[in-house]
N, C-alpha and C. Protein backbone atom coordinates (compact mmCIF):
# COMPACT_ATOMS: atom_id res chain seq x y z
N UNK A 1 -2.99 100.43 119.45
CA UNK A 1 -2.33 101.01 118.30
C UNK A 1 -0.94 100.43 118.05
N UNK A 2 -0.64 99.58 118.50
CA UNK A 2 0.90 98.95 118.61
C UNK A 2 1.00 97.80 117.72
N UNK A 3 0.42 98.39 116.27
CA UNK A 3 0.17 97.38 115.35
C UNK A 3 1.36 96.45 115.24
N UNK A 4 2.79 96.48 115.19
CA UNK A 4 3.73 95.98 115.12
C UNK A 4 4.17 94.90 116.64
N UNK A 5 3.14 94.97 117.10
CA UNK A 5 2.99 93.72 118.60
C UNK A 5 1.90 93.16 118.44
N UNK A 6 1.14 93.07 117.35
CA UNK A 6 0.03 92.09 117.61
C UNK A 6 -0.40 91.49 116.35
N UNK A 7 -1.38 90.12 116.26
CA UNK A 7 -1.50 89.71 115.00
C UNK A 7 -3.29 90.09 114.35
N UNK A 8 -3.14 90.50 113.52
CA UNK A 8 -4.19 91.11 113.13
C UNK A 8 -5.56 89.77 112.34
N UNK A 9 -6.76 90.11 112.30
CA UNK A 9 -7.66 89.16 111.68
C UNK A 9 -7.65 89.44 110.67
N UNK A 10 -7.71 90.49 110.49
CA UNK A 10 -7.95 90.71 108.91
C UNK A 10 -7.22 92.65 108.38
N UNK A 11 -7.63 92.95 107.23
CA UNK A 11 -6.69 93.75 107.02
C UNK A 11 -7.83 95.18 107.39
N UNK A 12 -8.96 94.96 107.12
CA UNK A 12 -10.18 96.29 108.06
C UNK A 12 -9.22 96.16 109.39
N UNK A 13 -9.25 95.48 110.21
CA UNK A 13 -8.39 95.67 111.93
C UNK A 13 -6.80 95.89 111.55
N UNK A 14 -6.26 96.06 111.22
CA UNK A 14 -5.18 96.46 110.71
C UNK A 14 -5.53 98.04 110.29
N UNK A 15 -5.88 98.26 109.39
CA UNK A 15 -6.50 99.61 108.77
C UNK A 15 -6.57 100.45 110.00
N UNK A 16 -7.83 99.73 110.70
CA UNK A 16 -8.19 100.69 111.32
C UNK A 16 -7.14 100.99 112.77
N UNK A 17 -6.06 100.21 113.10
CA UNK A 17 -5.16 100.97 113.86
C UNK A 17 -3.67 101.55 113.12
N UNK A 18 -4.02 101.68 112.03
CA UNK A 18 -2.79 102.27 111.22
C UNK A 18 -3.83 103.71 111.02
N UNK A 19 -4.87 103.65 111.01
CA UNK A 19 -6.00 105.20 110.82
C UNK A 19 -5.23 105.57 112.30
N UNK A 20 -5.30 104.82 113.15
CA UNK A 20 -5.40 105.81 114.86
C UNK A 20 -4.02 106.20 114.67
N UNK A 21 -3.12 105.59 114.39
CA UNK A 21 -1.31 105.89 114.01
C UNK A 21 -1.08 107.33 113.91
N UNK A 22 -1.88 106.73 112.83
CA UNK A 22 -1.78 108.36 111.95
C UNK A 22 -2.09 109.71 112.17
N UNK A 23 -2.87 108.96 113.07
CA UNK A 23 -4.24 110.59 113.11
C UNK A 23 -3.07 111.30 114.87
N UNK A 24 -2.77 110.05 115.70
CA UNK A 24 -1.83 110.35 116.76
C UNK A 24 -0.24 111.48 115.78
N UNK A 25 0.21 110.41 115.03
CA UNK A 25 1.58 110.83 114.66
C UNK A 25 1.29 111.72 114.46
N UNK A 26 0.29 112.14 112.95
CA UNK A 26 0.01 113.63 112.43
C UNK A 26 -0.41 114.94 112.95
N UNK A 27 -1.19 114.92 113.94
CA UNK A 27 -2.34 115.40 114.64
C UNK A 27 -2.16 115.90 116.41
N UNK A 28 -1.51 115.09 116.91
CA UNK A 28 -1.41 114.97 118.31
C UNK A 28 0.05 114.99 118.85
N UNK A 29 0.83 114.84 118.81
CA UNK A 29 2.83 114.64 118.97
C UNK A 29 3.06 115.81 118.00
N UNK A 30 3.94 116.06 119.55
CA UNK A 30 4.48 117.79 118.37
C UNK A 30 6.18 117.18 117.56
N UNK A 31 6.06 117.96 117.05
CA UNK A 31 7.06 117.58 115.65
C UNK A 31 8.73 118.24 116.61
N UNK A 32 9.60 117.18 116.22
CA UNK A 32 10.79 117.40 116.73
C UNK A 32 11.50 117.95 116.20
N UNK A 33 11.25 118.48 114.92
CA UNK A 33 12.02 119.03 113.77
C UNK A 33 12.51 120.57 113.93
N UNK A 34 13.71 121.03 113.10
CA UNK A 34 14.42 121.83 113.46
C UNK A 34 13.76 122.86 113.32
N UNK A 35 13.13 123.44 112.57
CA UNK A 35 12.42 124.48 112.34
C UNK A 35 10.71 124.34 112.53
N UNK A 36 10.20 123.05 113.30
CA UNK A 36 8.83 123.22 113.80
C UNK A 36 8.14 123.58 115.02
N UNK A 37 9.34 123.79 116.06
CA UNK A 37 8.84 124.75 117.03
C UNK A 37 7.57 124.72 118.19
N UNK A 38 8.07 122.82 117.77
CA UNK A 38 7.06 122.09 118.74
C UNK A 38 5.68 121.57 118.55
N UNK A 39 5.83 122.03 117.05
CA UNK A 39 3.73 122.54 116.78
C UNK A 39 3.84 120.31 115.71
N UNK A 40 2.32 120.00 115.91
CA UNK A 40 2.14 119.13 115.29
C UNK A 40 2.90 118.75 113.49
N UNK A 41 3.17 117.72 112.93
CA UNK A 41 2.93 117.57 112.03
C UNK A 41 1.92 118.71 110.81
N UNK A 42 0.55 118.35 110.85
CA UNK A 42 -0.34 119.03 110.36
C UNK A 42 -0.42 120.75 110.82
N UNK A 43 0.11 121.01 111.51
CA UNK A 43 0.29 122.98 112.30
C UNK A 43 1.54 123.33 111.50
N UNK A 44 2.39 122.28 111.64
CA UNK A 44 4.14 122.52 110.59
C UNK A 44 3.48 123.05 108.91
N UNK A 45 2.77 121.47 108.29
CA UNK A 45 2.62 121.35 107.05
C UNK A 45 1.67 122.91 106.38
N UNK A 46 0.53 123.47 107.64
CA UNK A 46 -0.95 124.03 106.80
C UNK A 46 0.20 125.71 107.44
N UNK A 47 0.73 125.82 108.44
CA UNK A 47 1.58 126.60 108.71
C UNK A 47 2.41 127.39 107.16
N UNK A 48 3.04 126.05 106.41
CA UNK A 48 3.63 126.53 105.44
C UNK A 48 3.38 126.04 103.83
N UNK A 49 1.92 126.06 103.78
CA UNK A 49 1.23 125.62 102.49
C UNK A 49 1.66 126.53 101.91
N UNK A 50 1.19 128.12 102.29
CA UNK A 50 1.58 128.93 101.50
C UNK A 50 2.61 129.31 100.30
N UNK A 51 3.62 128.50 101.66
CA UNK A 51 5.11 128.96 100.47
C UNK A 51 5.14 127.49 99.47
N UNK A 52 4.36 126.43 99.86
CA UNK A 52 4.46 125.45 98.71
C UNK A 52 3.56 125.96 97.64
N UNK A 53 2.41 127.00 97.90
CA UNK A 53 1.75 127.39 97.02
C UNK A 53 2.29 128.09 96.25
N UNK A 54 3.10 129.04 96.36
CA UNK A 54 3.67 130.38 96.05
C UNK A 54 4.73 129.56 94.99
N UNK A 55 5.78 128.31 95.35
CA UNK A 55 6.79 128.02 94.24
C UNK A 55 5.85 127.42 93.27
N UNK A 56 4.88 126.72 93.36
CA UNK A 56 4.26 125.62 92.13
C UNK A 56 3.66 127.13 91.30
N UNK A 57 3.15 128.47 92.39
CA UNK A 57 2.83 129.32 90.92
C UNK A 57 3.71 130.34 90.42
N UNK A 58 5.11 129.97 91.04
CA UNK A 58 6.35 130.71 90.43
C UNK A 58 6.69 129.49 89.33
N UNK A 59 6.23 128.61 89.49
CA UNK A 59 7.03 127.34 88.18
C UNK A 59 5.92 127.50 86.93
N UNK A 60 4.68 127.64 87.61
CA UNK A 60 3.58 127.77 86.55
C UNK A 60 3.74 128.90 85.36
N UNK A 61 4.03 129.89 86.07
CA UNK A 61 4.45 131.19 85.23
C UNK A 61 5.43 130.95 84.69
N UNK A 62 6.63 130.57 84.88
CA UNK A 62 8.10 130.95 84.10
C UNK A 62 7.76 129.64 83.06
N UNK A 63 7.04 128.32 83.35
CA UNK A 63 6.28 127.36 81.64
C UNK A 63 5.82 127.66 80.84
N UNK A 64 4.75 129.06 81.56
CA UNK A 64 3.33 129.53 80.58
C UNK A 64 4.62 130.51 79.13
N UNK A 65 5.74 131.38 80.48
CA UNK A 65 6.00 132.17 79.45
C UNK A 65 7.13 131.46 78.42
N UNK A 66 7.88 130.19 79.08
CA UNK A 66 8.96 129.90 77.77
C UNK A 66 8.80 128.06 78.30
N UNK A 67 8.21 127.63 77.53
CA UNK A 67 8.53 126.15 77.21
C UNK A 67 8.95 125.25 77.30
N UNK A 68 8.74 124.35 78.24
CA UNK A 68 10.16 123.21 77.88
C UNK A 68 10.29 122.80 76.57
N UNK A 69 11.73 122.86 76.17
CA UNK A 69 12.26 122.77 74.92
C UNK A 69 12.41 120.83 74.86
């Protein structure tokens, strides 16, 4: 996975260790961040969908009722 130490054949072998990257970074390594509390990437993000859900349908409502001018 140490795509940045080795030379790749083609860009499928490339791909496919930037897929394992990801799936490690996102998935597996707990998040160092101030308010994540150790938990993965993806445990942080599905943790707090909610409240990204909750502003896009506080923005939806206050458009429906007055317009951008």
């Amino acid at each position: 996975m140490a795509f940045r130490k080795r030379v790749f054949k083609n860009v499928e072998e490339l791909q496919e260790d930037v897929d394992k990257w990801m799936n490690e970074y996102n998935n597996e390594r707990t998040h160092t961040g101030k308010h994540c509390f150790g938990k993965t990437p993806l445990q942080t993000f599905l943790d707090a969908k909610h409240l990204a859900q909750e502003k896009m349908l506080d923005k939806l409502q206050l458009t429906e009722i007055a317009p951008a001018r």
